[in-house]
N, C-alpha and C. Protein backbone atom coordinates (compact mmCIF):
# COMPACT_ATOMS: atom_id res chain seq x y z
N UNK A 1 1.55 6.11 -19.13
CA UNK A 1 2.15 6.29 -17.82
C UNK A 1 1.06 6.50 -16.78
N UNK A 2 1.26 5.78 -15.72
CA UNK A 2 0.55 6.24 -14.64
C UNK A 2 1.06 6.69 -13.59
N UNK A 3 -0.42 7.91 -12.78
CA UNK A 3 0.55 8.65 -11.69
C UNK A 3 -0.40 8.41 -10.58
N UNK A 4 0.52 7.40 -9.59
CA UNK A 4 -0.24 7.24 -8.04
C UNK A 4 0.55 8.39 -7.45
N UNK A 5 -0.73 8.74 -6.14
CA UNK A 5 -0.74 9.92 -5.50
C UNK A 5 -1.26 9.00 -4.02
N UNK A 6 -0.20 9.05 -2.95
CA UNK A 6 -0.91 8.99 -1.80
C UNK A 6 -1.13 9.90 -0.89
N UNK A 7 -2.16 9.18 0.09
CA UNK A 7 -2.52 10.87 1.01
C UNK A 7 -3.17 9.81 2.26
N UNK A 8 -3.45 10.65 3.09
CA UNK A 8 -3.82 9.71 4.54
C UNK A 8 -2.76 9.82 5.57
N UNK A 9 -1.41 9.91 5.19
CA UNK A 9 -0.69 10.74 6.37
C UNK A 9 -0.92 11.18 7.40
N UNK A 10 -0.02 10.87 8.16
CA UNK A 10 0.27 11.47 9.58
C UNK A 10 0.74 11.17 10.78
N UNK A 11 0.25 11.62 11.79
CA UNK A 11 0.35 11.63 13.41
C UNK A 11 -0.78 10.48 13.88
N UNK A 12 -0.24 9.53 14.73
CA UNK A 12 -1.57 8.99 15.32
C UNK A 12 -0.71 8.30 16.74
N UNK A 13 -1.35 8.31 17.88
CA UNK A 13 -0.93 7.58 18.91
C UNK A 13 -0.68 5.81 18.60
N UNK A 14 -0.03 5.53 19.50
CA UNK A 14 -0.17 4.03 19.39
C UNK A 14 -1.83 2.77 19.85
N UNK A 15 -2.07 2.72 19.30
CA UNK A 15 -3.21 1.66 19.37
C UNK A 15 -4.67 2.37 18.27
N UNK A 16 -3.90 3.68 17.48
CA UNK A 16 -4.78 4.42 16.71
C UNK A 16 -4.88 4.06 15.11
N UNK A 17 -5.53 4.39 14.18
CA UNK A 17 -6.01 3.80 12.73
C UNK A 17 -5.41 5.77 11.81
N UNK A 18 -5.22 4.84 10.87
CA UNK A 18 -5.23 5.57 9.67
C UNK A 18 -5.50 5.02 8.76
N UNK A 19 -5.77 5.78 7.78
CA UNK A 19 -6.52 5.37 6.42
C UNK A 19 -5.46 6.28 5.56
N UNK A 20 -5.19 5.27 4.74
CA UNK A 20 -4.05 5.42 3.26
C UNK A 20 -4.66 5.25 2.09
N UNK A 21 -4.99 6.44 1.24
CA UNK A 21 -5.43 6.34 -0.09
C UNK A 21 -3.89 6.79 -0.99
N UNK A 22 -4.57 5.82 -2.15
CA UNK A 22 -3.37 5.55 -3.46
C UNK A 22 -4.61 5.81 -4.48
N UNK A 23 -4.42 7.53 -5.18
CA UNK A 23 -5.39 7.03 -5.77
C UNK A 23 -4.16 7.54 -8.05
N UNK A 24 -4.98 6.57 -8.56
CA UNK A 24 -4.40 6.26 -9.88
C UNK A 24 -4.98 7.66 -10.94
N UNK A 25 -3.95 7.99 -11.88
CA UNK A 25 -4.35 8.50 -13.23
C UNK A 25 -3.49 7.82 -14.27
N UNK A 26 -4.12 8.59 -15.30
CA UNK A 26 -3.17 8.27 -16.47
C UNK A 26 -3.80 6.52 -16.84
N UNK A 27 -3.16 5.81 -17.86
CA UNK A 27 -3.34 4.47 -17.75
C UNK A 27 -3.38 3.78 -16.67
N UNK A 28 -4.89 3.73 -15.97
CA UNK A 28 -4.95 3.00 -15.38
C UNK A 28 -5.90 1.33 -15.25
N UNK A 29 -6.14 1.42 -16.95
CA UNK A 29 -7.25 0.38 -17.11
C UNK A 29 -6.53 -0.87 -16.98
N UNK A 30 -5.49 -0.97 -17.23
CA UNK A 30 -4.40 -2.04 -17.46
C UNK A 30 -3.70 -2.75 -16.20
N UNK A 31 -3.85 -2.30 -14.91
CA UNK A 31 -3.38 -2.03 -13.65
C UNK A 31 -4.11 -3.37 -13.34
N UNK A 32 -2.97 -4.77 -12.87
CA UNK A 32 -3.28 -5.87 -12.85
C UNK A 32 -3.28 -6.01 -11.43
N UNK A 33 -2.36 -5.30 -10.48
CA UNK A 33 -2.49 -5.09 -8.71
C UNK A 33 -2.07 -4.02 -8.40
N UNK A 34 -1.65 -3.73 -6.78
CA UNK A 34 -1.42 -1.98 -6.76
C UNK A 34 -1.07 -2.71 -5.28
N UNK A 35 0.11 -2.50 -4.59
CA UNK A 35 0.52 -2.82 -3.48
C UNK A 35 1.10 -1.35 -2.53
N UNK A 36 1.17 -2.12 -1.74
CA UNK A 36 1.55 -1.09 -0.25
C UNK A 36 2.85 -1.03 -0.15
N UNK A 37 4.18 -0.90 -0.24
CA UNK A 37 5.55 -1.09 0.60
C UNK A 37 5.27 0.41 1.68
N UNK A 38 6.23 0.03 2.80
CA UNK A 38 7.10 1.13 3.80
C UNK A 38 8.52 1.12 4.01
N UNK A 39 8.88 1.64 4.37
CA UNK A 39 10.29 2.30 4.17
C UNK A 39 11.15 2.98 5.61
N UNK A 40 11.24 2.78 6.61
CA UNK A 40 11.45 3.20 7.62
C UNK A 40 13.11 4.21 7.51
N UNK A 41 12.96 4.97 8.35
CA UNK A 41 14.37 5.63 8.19
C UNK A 41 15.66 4.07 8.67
N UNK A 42 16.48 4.30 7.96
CA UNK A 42 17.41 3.21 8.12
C UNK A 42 17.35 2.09 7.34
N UNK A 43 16.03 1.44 7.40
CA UNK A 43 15.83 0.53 6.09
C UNK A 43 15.63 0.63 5.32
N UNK A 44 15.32 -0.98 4.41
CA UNK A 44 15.06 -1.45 3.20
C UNK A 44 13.38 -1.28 2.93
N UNK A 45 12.93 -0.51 2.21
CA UNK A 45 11.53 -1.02 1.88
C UNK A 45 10.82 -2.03 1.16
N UNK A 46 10.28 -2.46 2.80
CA UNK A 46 9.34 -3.25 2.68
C UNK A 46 7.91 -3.77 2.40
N UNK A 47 7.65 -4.71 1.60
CA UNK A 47 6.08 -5.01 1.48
C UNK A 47 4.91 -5.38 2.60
N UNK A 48 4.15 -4.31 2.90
CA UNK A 48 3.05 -4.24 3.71
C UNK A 48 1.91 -5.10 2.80
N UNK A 49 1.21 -5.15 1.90
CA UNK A 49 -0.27 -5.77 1.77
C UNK A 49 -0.15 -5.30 0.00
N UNK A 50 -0.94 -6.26 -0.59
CA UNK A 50 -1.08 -6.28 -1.89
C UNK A 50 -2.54 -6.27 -2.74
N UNK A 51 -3.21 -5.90 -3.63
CA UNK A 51 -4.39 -6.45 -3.77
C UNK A 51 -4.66 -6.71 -5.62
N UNK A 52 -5.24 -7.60 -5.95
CA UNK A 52 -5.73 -7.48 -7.84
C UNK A 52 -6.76 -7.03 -8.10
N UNK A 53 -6.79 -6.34 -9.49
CA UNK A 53 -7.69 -5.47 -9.95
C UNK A 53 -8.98 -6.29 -9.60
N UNK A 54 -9.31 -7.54 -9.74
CA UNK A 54 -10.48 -8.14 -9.38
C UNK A 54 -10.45 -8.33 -8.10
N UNK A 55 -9.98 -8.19 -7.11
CA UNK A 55 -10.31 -8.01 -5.44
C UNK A 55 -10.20 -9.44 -4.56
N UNK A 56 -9.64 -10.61 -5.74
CA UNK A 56 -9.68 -11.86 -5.91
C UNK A 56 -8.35 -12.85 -5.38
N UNK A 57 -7.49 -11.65 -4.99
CA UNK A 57 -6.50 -12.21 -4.59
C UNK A 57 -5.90 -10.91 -3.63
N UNK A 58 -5.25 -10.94 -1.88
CA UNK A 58 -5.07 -10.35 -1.31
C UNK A 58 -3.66 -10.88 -0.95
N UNK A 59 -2.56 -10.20 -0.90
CA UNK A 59 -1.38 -10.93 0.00
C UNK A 59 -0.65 -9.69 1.00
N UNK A 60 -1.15 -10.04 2.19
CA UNK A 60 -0.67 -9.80 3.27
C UNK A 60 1.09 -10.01 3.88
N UNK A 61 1.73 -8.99 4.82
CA UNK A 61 2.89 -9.55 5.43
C UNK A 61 2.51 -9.56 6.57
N UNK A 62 3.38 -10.31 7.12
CA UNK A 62 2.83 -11.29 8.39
C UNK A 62 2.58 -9.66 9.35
N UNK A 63 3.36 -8.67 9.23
CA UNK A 63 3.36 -7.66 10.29
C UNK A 63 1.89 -7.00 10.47
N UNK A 64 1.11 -6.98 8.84
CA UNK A 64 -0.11 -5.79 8.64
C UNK A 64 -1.29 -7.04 8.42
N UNK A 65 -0.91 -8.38 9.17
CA UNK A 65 -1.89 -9.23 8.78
C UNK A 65 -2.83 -8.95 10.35
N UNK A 66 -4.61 -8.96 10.45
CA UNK A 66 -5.03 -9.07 11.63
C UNK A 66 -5.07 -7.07 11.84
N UNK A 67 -3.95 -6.51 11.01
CA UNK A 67 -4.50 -5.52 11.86
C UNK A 67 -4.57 -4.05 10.60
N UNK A 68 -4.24 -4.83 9.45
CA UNK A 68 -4.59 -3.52 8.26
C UNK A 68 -5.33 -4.38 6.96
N UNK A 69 -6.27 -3.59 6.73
CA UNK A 69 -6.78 -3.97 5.47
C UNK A 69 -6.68 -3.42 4.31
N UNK A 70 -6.69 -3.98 2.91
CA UNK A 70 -6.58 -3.44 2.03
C UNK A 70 -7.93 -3.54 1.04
N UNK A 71 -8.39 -2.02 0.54
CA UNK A 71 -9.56 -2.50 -0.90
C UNK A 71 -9.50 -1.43 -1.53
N UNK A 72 -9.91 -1.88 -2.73
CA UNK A 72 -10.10 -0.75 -4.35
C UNK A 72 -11.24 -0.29 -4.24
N UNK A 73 -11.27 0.71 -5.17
CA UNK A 73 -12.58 0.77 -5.96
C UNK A 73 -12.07 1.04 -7.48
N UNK A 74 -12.48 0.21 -8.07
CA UNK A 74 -12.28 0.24 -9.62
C UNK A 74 -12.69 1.49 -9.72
N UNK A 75 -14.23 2.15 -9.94
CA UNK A 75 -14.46 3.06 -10.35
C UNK A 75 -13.91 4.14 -10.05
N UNK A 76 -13.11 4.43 -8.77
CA UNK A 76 -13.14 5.71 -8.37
C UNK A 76 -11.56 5.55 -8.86
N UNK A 77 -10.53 4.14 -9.19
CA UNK A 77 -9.57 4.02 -9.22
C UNK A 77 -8.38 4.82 -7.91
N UNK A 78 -8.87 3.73 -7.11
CA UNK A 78 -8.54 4.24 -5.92
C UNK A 78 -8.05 2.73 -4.78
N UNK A 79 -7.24 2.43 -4.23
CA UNK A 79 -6.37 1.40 -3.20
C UNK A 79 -6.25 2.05 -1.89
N UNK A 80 -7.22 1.70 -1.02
CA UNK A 80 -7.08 2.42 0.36
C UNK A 80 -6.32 1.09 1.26
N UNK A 81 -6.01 1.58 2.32
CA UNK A 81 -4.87 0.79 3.08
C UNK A 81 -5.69 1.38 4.79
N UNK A 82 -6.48 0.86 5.50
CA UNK A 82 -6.92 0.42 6.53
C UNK A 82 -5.69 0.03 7.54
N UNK A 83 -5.31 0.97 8.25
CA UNK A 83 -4.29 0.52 9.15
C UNK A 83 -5.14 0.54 10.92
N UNK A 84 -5.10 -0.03 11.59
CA UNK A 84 -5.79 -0.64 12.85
C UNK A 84 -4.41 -0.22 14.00
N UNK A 85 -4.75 -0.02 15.22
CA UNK A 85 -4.09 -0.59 16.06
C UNK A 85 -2.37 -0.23 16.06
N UNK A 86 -2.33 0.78 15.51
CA UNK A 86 -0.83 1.06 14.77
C UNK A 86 0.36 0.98 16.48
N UNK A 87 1.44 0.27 15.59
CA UNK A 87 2.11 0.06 16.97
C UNK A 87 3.75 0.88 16.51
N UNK A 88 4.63 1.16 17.45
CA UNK A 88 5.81 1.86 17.39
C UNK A 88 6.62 1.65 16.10
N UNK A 89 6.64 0.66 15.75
CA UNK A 89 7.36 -0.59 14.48
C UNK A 89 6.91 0.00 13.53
N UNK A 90 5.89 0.67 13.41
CA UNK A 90 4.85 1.12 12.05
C UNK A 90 5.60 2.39 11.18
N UNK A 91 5.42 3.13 11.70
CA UNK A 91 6.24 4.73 11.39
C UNK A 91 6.85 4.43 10.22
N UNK A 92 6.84 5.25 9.08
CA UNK A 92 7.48 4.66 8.13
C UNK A 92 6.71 5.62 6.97
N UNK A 93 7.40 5.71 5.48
CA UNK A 93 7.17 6.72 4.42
C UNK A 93 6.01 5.03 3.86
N UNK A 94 4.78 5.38 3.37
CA UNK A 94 4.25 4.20 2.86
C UNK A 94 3.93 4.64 1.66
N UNK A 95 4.08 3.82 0.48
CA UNK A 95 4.33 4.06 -1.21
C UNK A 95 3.21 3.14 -1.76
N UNK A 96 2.30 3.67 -2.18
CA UNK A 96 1.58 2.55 -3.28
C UNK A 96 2.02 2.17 -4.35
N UNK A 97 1.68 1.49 -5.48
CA UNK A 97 2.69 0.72 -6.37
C UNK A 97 1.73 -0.10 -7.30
N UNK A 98 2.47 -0.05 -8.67
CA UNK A 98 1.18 -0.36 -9.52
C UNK A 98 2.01 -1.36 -10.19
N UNK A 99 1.15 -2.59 -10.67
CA UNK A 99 1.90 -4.03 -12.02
C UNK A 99 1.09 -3.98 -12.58
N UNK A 100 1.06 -3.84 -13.71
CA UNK A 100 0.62 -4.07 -15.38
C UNK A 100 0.06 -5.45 -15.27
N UNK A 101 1.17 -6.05 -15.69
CA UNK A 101 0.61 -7.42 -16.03
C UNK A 101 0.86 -8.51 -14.75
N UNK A 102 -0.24 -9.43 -15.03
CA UNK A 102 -0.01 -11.00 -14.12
C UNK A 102 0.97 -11.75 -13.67
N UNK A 103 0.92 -11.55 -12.41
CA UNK A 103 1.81 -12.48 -11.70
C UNK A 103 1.59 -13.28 -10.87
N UNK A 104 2.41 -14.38 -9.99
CA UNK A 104 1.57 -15.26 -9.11
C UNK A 104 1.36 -14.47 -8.13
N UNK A 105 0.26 -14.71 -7.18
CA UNK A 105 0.47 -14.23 -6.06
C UNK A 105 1.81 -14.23 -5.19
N UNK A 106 2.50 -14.52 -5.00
CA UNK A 106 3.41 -14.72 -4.01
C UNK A 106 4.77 -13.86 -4.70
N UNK A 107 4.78 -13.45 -6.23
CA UNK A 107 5.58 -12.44 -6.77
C UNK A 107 5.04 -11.01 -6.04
N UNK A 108 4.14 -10.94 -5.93
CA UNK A 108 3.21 -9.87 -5.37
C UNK A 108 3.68 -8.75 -3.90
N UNK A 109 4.81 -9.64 -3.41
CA UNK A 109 5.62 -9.04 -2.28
C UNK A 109 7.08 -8.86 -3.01
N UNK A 110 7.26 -8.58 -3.62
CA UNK A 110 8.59 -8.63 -4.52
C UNK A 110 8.52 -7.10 -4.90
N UNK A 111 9.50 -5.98 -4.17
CA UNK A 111 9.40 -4.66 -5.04
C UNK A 111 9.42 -4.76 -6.14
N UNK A 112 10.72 -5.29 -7.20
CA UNK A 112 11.25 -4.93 -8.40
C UNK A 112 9.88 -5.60 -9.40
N UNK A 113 8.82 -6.39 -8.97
CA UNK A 113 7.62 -6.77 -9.82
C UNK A 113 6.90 -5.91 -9.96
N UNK A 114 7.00 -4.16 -9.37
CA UNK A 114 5.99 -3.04 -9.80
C UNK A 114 6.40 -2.71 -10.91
N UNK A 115 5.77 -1.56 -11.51
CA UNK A 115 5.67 -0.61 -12.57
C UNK A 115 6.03 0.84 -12.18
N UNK A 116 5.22 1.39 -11.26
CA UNK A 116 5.26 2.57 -11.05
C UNK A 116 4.57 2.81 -9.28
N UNK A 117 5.74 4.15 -9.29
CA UNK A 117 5.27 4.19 -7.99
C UNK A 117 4.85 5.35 -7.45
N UNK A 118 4.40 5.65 -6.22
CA UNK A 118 4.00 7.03 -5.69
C UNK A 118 5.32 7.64 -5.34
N UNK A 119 5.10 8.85 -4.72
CA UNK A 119 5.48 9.37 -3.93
C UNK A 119 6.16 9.33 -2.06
N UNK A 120 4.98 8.43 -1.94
CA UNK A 120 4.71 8.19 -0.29
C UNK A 120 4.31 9.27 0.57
N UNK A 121 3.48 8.99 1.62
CA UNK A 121 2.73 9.50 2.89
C UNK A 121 3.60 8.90 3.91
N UNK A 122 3.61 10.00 4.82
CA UNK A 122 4.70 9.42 5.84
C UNK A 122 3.80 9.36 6.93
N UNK A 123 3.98 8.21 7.79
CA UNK A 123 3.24 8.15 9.11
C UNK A 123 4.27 7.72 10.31
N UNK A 124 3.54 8.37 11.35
CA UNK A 124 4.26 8.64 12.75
C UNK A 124 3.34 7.88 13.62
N UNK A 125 4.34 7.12 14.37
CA UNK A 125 3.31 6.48 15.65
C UNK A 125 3.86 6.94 16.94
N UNK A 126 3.30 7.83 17.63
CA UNK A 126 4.14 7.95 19.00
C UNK A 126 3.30 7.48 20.36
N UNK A 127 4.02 6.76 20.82
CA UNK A 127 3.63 6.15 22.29
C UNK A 127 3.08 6.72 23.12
């Protein structure tokens, strides 16, 4: 079993950055990608940014493309989430998310293709 933990939360004005760590225990040698969803009060959660254990394949949604980045560090077993420029739309509980095994990229925005998930960090954007 593995246990993601995010942290990076919070308050930030609009046109401001946060940084989202997901970081892994437990089995985590096996961990084939580790994605972003958010969750806004009222909605469906959605897929923000995706990445593979080899750093070799990235899939972006059109919303966090241009203005959030995503990278690992194997060693430290750790998925940070680079958010830029955060705009009103953003606000939202954000969940990291772990798959075992291989999939195409483009399964990669698909909730029900995780394994396991965090908790979530909730972030606020106010104008």
């Amino acid at each position: 079993q593995v246990q993601l933990v995010e942290s990076g939360g919070g308050s930030v004005q609009a046109g401001g950055s946060l940084r989202l760590s997901c970081a892994a225990s437990g089995r985590t040698f096996s961990w084939y990608a580790m994605g972003w969803f958010r969750q806004a009060p009222g909605k469906e959660r959605e897929f923000v940014v995706a990445i593979t254990w080899s750093g070799g394949t990235t899939v972006y949604a059109d919303s966090a493309k241009g203005r959030f980045t995503i990278s690992r560090d194997n060693a430290k077993n750790t998925v940070d989430l680079q958010m830029n420029n955060l705009k009103p739309e953003d606000p939202a509980v954000y969940y990291c998310a772990a798959r075992y095994m291989r999939v195409e990229a483009a399964a990669l925005s698909i909730e029900n293709r995780y394994n396991d998930w965090g908790q979530g960090t909730q972030v606020t954007v106010s104008s």
